[in-house]
Protein backbone atom coordinates (compact mmCIF):
# COMPACT_ATOMS: atom_id res chain seq x y z
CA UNK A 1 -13.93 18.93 13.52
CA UNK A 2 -10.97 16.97 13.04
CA UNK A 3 -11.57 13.53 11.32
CA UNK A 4 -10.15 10.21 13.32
CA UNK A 5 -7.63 8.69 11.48
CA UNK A 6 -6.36 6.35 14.32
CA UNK A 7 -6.49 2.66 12.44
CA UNK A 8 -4.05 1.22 9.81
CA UNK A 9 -5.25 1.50 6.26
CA UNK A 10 -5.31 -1.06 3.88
CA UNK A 11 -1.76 0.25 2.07
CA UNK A 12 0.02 0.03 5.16
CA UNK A 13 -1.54 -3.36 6.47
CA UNK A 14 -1.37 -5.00 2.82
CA UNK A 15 1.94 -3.13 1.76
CA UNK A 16 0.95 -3.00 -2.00
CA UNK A 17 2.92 0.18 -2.49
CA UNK A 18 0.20 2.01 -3.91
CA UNK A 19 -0.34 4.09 -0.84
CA UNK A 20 0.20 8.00 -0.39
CA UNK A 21 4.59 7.62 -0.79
CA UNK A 22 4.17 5.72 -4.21
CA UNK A 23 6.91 6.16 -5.72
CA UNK A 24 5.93 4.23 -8.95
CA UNK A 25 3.14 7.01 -9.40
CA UNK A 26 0.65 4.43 -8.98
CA UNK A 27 -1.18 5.80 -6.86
CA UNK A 28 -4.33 3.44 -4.92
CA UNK A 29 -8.29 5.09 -5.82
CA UNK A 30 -8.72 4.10 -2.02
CA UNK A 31 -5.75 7.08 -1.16
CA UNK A 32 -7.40 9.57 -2.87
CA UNK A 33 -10.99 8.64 -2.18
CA UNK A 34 -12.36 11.54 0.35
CA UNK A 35 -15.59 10.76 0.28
CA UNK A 36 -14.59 8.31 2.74
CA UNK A 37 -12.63 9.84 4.78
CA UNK A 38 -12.58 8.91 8.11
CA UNK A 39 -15.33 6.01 7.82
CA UNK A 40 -13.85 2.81 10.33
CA UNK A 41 -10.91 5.46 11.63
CA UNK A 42 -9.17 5.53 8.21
CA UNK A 43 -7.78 8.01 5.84
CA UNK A 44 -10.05 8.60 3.11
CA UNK A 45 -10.57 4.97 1.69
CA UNK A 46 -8.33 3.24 3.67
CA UNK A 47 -10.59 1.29 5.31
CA UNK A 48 -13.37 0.88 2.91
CA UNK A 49 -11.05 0.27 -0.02
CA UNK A 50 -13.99 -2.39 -1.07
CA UNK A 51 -16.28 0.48 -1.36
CA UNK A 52 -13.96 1.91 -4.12
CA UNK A 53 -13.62 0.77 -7.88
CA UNK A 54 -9.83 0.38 -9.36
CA UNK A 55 -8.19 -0.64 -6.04
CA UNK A 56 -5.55 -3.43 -6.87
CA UNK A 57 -6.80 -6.86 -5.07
CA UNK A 58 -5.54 -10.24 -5.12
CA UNK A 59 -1.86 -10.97 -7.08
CA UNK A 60 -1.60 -6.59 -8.21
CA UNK A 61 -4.95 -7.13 -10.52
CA UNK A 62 -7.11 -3.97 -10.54
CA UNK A 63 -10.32 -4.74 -9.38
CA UNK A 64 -13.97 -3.23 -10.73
CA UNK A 65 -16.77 -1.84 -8.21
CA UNK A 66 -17.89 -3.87 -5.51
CA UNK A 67 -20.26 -5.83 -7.08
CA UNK A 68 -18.09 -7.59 -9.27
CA UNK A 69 -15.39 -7.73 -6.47
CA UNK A 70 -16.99 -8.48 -3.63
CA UNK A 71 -16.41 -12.57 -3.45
CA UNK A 72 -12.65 -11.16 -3.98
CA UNK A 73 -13.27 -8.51 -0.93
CA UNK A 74 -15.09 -11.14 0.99
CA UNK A 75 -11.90 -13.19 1.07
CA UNK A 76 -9.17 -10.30 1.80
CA UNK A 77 -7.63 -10.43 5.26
CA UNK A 78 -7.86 -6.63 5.45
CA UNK A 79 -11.72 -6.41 4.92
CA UNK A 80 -11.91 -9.70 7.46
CA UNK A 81 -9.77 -7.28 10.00
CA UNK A 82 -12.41 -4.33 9.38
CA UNK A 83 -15.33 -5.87 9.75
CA UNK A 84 -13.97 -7.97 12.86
CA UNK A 85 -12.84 -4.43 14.29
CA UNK A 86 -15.92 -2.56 12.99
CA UNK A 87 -18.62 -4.41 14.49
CA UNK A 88 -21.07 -1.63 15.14
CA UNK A 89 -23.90 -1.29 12.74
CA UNK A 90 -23.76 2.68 12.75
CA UNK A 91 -20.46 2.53 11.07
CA UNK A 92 -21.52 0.18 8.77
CA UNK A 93 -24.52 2.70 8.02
CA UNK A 94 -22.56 5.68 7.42
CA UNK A 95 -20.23 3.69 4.81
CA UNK A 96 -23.40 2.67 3.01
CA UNK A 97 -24.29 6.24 2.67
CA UNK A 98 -21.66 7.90 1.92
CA UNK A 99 -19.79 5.45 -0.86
CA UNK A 100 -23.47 5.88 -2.50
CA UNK A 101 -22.29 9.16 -3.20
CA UNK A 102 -19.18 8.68 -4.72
């Protein structure tokens, strides 16, 4: 079956140019993430780049995992706009369980 991949992603909504037509070959984790794919209607980690250690953050810094992100993530528009879209607690679930295998 066909994954969903109808929402924006977090390269395209925060225009970092790290997303999949980098041309600096700096490439976003959360692009090549698959793990993830599909989790909140993005491609791969697009919309649980949070979930995803080395994504850039605030002012281009790279981040670390979550945990020592997440007051960071907390305060991003994008993962505001997520979480406001992504209400349901099933999605929620299956992010849980699948970035605890990556």
């Amino acid at each position: 079956m066909e994954k969903e991949h109808s929402k924006k992603n977090c390269w395209e909504v925060m225009r970092c140019g790290r997303g999949p037509a980098s041309t600096n070959g700096n490439v976003c984790p959360a692009v090549t993430e698959t793990g993830l794919d599909g989790v909140h209607g993005g491609r791969n980690a697009g919309r649980a780049c949070w979930a995803v250690a080395g994504t850039e953050c605030v002012d281009g810094i790279t981040s670390g995992k979550f945990a020592k992100k997440m007051e960071t993530c907390f305060n991003c528009a994008f993962y505001r706009l997520v979480r406001a879209e992504e209400s349901d607690l099933k999605s929620h679930q299956e992010l849980l369980l699948r970035a605890s295998k990556i």
